[in-house]
Protein backbone atom coordinates (compact mmCIF):
# COMPACT_ATOMS: atom_id res chain seq x y z
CA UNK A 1 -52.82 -59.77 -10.12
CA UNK A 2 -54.55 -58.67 -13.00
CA UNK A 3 -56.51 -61.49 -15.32
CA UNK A 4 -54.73 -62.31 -18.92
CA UNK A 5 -57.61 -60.65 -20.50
CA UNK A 6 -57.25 -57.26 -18.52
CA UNK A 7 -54.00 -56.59 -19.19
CA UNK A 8 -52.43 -54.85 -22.08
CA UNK A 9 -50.83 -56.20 -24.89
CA UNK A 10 -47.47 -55.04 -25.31
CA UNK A 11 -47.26 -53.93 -29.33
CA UNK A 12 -43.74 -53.13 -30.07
CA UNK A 13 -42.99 -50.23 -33.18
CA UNK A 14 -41.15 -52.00 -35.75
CA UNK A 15 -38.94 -50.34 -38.08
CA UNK A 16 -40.77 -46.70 -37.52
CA UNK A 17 -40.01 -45.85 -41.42
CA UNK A 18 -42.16 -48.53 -42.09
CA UNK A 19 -45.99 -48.93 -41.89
CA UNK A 20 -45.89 -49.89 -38.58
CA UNK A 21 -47.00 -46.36 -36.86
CA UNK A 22 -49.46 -46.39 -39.38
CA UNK A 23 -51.43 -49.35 -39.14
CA UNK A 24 -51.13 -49.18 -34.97
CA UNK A 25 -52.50 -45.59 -35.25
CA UNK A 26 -55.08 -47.01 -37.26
CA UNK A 27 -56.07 -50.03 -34.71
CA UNK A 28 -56.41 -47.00 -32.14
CA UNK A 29 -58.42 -44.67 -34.44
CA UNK A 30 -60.65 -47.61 -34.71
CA UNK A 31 -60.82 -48.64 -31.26
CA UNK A 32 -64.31 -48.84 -30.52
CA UNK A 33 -65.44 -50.14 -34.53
CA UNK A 34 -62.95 -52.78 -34.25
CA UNK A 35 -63.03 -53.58 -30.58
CA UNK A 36 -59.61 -53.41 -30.49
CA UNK A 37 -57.91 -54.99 -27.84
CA UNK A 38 -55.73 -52.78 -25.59
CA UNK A 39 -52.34 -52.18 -26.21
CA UNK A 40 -49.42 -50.43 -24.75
CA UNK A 41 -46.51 -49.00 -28.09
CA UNK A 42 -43.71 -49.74 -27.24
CA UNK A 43 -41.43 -47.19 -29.15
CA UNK A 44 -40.81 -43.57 -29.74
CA UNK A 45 -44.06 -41.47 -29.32
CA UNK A 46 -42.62 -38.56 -31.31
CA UNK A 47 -42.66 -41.14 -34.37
CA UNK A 48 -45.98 -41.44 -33.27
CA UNK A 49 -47.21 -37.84 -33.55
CA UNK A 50 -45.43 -37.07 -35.99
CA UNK A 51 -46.76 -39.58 -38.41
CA UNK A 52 -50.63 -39.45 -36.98
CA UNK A 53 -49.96 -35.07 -38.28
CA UNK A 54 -48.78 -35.98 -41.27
CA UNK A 55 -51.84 -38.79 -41.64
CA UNK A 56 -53.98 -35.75 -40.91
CA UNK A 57 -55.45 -37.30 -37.47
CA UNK A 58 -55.45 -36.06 -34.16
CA UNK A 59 -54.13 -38.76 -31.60
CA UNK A 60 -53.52 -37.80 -27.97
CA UNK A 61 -50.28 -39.91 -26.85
CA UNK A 62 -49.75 -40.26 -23.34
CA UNK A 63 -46.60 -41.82 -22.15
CA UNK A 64 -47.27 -44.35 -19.44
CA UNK A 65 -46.07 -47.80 -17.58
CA UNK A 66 -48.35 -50.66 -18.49
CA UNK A 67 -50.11 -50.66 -15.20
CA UNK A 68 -52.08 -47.71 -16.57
CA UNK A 69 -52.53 -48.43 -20.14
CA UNK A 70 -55.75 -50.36 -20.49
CA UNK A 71 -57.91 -48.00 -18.32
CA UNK A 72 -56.27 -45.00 -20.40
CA UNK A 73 -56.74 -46.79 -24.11
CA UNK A 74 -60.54 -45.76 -24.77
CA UNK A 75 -58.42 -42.15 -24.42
CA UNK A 76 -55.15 -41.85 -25.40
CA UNK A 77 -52.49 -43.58 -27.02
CA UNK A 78 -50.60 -45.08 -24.52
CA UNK A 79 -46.85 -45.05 -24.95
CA UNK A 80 -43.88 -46.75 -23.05
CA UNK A 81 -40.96 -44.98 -24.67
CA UNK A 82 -37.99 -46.02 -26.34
CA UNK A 83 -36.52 -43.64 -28.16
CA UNK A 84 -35.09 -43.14 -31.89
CA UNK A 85 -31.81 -41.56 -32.36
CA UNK A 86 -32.12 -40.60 -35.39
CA UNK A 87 -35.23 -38.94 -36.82
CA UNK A 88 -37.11 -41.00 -38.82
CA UNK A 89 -38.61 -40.08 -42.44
CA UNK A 90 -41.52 -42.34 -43.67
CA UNK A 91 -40.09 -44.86 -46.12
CA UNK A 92 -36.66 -43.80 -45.63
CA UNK A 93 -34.81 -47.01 -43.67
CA UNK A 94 -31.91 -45.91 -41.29
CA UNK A 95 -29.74 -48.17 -39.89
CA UNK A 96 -28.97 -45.98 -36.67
CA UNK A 97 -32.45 -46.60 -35.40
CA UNK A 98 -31.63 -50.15 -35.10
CA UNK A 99 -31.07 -50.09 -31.48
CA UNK A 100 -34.21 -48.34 -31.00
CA UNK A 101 -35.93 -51.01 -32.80
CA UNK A 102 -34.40 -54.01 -31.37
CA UNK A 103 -34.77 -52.03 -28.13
CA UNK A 104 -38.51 -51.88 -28.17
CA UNK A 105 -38.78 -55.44 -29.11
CA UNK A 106 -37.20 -56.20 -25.70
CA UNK A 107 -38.59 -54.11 -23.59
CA UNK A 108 -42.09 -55.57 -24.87
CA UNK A 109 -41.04 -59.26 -23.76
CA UNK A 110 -39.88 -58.31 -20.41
CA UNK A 111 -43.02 -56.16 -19.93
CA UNK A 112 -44.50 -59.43 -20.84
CA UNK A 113 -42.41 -62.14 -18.65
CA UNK A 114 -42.67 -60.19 -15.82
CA UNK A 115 -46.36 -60.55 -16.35
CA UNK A 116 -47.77 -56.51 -16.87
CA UNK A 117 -48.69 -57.35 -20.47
CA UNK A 118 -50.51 -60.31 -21.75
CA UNK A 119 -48.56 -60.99 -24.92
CA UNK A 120 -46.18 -59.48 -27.51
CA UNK A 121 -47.06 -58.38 -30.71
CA UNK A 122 -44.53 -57.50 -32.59
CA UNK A 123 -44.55 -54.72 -36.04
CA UNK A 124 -42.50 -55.34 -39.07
CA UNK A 125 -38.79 -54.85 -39.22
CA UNK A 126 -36.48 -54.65 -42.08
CA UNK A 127 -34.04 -57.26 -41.65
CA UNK A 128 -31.55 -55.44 -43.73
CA UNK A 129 -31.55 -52.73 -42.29
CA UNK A 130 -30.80 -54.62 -38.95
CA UNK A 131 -27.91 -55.98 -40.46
CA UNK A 132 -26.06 -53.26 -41.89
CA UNK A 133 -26.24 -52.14 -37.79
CA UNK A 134 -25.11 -55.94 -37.12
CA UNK A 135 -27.80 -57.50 -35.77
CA UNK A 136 -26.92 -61.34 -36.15
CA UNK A 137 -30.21 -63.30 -36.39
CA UNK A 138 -31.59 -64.84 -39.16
CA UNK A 139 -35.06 -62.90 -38.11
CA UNK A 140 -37.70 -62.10 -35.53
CA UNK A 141 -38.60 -65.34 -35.11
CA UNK A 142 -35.10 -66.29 -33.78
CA UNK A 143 -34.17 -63.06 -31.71
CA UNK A 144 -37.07 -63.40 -29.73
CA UNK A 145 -35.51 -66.99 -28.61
CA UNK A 146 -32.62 -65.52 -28.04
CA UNK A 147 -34.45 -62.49 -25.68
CA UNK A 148 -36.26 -65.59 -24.08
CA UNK A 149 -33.29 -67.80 -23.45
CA UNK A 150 -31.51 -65.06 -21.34
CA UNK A 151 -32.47 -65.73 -17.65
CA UNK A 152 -32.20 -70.10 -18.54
CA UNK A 153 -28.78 -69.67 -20.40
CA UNK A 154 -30.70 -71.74 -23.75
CA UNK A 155 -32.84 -70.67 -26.17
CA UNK A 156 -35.86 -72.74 -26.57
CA UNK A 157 -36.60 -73.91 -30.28
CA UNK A 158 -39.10 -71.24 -31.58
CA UNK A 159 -41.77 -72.44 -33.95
CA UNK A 160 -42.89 -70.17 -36.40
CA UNK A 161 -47.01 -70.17 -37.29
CA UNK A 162 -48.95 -68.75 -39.61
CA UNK A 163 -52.87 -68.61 -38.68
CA UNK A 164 -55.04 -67.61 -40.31
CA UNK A 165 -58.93 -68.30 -40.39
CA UNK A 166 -58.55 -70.85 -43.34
CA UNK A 167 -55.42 -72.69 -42.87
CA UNK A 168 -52.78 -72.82 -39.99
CA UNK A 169 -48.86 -73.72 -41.17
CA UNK A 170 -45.92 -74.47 -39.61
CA UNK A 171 -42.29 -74.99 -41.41
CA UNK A 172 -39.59 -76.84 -40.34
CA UNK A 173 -37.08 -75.08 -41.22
CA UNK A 174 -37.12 -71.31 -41.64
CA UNK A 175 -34.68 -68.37 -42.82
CA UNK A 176 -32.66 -70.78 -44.51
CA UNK A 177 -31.60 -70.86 -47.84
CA UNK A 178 -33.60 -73.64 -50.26
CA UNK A 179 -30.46 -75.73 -51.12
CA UNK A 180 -29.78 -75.95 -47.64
CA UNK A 181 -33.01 -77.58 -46.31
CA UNK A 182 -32.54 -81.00 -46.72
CA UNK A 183 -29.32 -81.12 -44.88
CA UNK A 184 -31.22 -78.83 -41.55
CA UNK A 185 -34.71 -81.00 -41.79
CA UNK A 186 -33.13 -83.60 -39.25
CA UNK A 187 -35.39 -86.11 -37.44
CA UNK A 188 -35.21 -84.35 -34.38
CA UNK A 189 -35.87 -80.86 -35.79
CA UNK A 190 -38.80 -82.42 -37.40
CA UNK A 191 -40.06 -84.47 -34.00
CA UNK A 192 -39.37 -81.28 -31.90
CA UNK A 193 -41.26 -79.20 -34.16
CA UNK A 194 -44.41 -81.16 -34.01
CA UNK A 195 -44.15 -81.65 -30.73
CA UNK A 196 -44.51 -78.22 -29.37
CA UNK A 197 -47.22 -77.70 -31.93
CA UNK A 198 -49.35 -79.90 -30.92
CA UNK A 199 -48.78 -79.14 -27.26
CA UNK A 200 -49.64 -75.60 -27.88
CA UNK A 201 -52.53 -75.94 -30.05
CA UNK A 202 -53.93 -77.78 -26.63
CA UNK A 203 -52.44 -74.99 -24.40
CA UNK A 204 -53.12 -72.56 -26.71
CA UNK A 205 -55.55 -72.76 -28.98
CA UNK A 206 -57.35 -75.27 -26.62
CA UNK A 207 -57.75 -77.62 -29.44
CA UNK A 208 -58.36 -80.94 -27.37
CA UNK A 209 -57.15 -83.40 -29.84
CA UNK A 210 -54.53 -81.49 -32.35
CA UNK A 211 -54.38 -83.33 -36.45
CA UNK A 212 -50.73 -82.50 -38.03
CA UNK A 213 -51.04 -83.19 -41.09
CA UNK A 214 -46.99 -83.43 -41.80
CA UNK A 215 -45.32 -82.61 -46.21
CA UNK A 216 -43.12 -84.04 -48.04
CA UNK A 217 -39.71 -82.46 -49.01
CA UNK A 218 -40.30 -83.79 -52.52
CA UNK A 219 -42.42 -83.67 -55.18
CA UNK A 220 -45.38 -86.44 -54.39
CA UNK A 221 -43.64 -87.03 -50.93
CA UNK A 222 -40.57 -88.67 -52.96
CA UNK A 223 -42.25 -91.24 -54.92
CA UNK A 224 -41.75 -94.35 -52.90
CA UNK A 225 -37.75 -92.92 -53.55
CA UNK A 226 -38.06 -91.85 -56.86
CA UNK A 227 -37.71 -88.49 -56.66
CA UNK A 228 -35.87 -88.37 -53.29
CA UNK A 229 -35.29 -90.43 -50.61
CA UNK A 230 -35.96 -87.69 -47.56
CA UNK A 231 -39.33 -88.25 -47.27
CA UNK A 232 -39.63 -92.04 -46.16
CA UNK A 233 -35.94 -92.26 -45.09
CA UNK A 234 -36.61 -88.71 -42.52
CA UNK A 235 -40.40 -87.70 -42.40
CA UNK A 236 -42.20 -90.84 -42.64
CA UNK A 237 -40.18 -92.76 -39.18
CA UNK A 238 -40.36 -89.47 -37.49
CA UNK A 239 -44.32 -89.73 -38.38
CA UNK A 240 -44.40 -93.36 -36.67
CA UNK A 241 -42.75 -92.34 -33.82
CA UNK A 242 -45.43 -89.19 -33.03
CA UNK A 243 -48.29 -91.32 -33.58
CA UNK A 244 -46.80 -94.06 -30.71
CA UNK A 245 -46.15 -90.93 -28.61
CA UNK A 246 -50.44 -90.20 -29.08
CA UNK A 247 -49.41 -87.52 -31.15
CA UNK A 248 -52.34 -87.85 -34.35
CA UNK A 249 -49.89 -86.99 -37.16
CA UNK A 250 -50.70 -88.62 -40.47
CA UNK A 251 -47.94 -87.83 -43.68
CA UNK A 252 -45.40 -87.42 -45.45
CA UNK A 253 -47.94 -86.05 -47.04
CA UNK A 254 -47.89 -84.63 -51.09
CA UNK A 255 -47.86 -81.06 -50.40
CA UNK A 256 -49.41 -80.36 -54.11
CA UNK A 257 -52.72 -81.67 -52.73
CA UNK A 258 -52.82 -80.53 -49.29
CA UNK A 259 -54.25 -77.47 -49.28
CA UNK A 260 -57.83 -77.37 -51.35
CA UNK A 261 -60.36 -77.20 -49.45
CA UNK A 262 -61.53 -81.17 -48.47
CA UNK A 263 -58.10 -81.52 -47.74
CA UNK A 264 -57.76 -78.87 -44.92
CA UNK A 265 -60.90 -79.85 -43.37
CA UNK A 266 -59.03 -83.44 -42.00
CA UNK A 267 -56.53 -81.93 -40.67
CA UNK A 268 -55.76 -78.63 -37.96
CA UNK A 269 -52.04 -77.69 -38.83
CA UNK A 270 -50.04 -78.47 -41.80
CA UNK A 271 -46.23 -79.22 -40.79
CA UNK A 272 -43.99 -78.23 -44.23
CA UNK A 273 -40.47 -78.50 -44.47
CA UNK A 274 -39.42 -75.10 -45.82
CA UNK A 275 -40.48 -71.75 -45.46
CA UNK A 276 -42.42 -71.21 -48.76
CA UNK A 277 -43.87 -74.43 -48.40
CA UNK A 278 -45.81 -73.51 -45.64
CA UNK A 279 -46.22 -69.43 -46.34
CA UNK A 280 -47.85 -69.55 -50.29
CA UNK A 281 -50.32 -71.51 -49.54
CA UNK A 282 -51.26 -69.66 -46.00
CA UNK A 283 -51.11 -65.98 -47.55
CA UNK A 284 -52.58 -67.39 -50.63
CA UNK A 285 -55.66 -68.04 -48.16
CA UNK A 286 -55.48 -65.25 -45.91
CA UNK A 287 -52.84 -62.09 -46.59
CA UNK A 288 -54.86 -59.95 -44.89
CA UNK A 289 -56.31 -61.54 -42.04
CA UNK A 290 -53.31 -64.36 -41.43
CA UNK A 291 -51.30 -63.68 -38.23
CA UNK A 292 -47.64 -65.04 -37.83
CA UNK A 293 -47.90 -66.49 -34.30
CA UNK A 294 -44.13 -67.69 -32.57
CA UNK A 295 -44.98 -70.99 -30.84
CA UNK A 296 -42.31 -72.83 -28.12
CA UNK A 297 -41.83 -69.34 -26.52
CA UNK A 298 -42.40 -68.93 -22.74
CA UNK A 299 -44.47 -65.93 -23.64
CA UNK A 300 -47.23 -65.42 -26.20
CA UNK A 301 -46.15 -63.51 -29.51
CA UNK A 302 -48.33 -62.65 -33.12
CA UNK A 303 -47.02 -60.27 -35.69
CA UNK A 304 -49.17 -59.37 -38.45
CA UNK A 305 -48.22 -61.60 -41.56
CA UNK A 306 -46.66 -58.92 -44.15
CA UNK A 307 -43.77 -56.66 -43.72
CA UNK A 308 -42.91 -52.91 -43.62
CA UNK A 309 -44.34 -51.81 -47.00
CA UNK A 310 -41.70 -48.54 -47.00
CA UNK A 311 -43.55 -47.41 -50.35
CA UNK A 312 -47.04 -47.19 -48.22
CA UNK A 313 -45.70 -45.88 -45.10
CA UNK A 314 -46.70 -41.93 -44.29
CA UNK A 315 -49.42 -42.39 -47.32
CA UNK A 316 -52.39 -43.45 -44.90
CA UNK A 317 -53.51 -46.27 -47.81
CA UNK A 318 -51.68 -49.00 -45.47
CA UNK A 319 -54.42 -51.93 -44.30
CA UNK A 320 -54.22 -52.97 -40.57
CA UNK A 321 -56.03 -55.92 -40.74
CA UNK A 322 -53.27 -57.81 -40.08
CA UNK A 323 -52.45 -56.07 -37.04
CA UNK A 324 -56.07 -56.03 -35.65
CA UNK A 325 -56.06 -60.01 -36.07
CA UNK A 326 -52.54 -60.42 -34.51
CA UNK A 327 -54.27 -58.36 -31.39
CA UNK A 328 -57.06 -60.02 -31.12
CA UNK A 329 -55.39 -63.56 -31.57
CA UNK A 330 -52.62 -62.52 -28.82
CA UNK A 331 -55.97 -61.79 -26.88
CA UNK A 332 -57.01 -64.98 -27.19
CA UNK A 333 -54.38 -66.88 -26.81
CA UNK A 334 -54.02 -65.51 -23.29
CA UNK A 335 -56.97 -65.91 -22.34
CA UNK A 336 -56.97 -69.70 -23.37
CA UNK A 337 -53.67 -70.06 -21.58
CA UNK A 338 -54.84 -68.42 -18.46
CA UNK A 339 -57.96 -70.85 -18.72
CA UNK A 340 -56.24 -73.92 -19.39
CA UNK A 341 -53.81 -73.65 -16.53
CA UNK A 342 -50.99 -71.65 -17.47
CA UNK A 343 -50.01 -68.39 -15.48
C-alpha cells in the first residue's frame, strides 16, 4: 500500500465552462515552480486540450488509472476520464454537462475511499446550472455527504471550513437563506458542529489542543437579551456543555470584534452561525490563498475558495492560487492523518 503522501490527489473538473481547466492546467504548467502536488483530473481530457490550445500551451494528456498518475505527473497530464456530452464553450454554462460534472465529482471520492488517491479536491461548479439538470442539493458541501453516506445508508453532518493562512472559519449553518437561520441554529447543530471541528483539527491539522472561539447570532452576542435572546438562550449552554466535555470553547462571542488581529491570535477556529458570518471576514483575509476544506467526511476534501469566474474562463488571466493551496493543504492533511493514526 502506497503512503498518503505518494499517492495522487484526485482533482475533479468542475463545471468545464468555467475556470476550472484553466487554473488546473496552470498548477501543471507550474509543476516544478510551485511544487505542485500530484494530481490525477478527473473529467473530460478533450476539455482539457482543447482549452490548454486555445490558452496557447502545449500539455501532453495521458489518460490513466490512478495507480500510474504520480510517477507520470512530472510528464503528462494525467487524466481519468469522464466524459462531456455536450461540447463545452468557455464561459458558456450548459446544463447537459451536468452529469458529467456530478459524474467526475464521484468518481474522485470513490478513487479516494477505496484508498488510490489521497484526498479530493474538488473545482468550482455552477449550482444553477446543476439545477436546471435537477440536481437537488443545496451545494458541494452537501452532495459530497450524500456520495459519502452511500455504503452506511446516513450521511454524516459535513462541516464546511474555510482556511486560510490568517484565519480558519466554520458556520453553522450553510446554504440557507438569512431569515431562516435562527430557526436551523439548534443546540445540537451547534454542539455537533464543534465537535467534529475540534476533533479534526487534532486528526487533521494535528493541532493538540484546538481554541473555538464560538459568535453570536446577534449584534454584540444579543446584549444580555436585548437585541435577541438566541445567543444566551442557544449558544452560550451549548458553550458550557463543550467546555465540561474538555472541549476549550470560549463565546458567544461579538462577532464585530472577532476578527482583528489580537483577537485571532487567542483563538484557532472561529465557529459563526451563518454563512457570511464566517466567509467576509475569511476572504476578506485571504481570497486568494483561503481553501474551503469539508470537515466530518470519511475522506479528505479542499476546493479552492472562489467559484467558476465564466467571464475569465478561456482568457488565461484566471489565478490558481487557490487551487495550488487547496492541493497542497489536501497534501497535508493526509499526511497528518496518516501520521496521527488514521488509514
Amino acid at each position: 500500500m502506497k503512503s498518503e503522501t505518494s499517492l495522487p490527489v484526485a482533482l475533479s473538473m468542475g463545471d468545464p465552462a468555467g475556470i476550472g481547466p484553466d487554473i488546473s492546467i496552470a498548477a501543471w504548467l507550474n509543476r516544478k515552480a510551485w511544487q505542485t502536488p500530484a494530481f490525477l483530473f478527473v473529467g473530460d481530457p478533450q476539455v482539457i486540450q482543447a482549452r490548454a490550445a486555445l490558452l496557447g500551451h502545449d500539455v501532453v494528456i495521458r489518460e490513466t488509472d490512478a495507480a500510474d498518475a504520480s510517477g507520470l505527473f512530472s510528464d503528462v497530464f494525467p487524466v481519468c476520464p469522464v466524459r462531456c456530452d455536450e461540447s463545452v464553450a468557455p464561459g458558456v454554462a450548459d446544463p447537459r454537462n451536468a452529469g458529467a460534472i456530478t459524474g467526475a465529482i464521484e468518481t474522485a471520492v470513490d478513487l479516494t475511499l477505496s484508498g488510490r488517491t489521497s484526498a479530493v479536491v474538488t473545482n468550482p461548479i455552477a449550482k444553477s446550472v446543476l439545477y436546471d439538470a435537477g440536481f437537488r442539493f443545496p451545494g458541494h458541501t452537501e452532495f459530497l455527504a450524500s456520495i459519502a453516506g452511500r455504503s452506511s445508508g446516513t450521511a454524516p453532518l459535513p462541516v464546511m471550513m474555510l482556511a486560510g493562512p490568517k484565519l480558519r472559519a466554520v458556520p453553522v449553518t450553510i446554504h440557507i437563506p438569512l431569515k431562516d437561520v435562527p430557526s436551523q441554529m439548534s443546540a445540537d447543530l451547534i454542539h455537533e458542529t464543534c465537535t467534529i471541528t475540534a476533533r479534526e483539527l487534532r486528526t487533521r491539522f494535528g493541532i493538540e489542543k484546538p481554541r473555538l472561539a464560538v459568535a453570536g447570532l446577534n449584534p454584540h452576542a444579543g446584549e444580555g437579551g436585548a437585541l435577541g435572546l438566541e445567543d444566551d438562550a442557544i449558544i452560550r449552554p451549548v458553550i458550557e456543555k463543550l467546555r465540561a466535555e474538555g472541549i476549550d470553547a470560549v463565546g458567544p462571542m461579538p462577532a464585530d470584534t472577532m476578527f482583528h488581529d489580537r483577537a485571532r491570535a487567542t483563538y484557532d477556529v472561529a465557529i459563526c452561525m451563518y454563512h457570511d458570518q464566517a466567509l467576509i471576514p475569511a476572504k476578506a483575509l485571504g481570497f486568494d490563498d483561503s481553501v474551503n476544506v469539508t470537515l466530518g467526511l470519511p475522506f479528505i476534501r479542499t476546493s479552492p475558495d472562489h467559484g467558476t469566474a465564466f467571464s475569465l474562463a478561456g482568457k488565461g488571466i484566471a489565478r490558481a492560487d487557490s487551487l495550488l493551496a487547496a492541493l497542497h493543504m489536501a497534501r497535508e492533511l493526509a499526511g497528518n492523518f496518516a501520521a496521527l493514526g488514521g488509514r
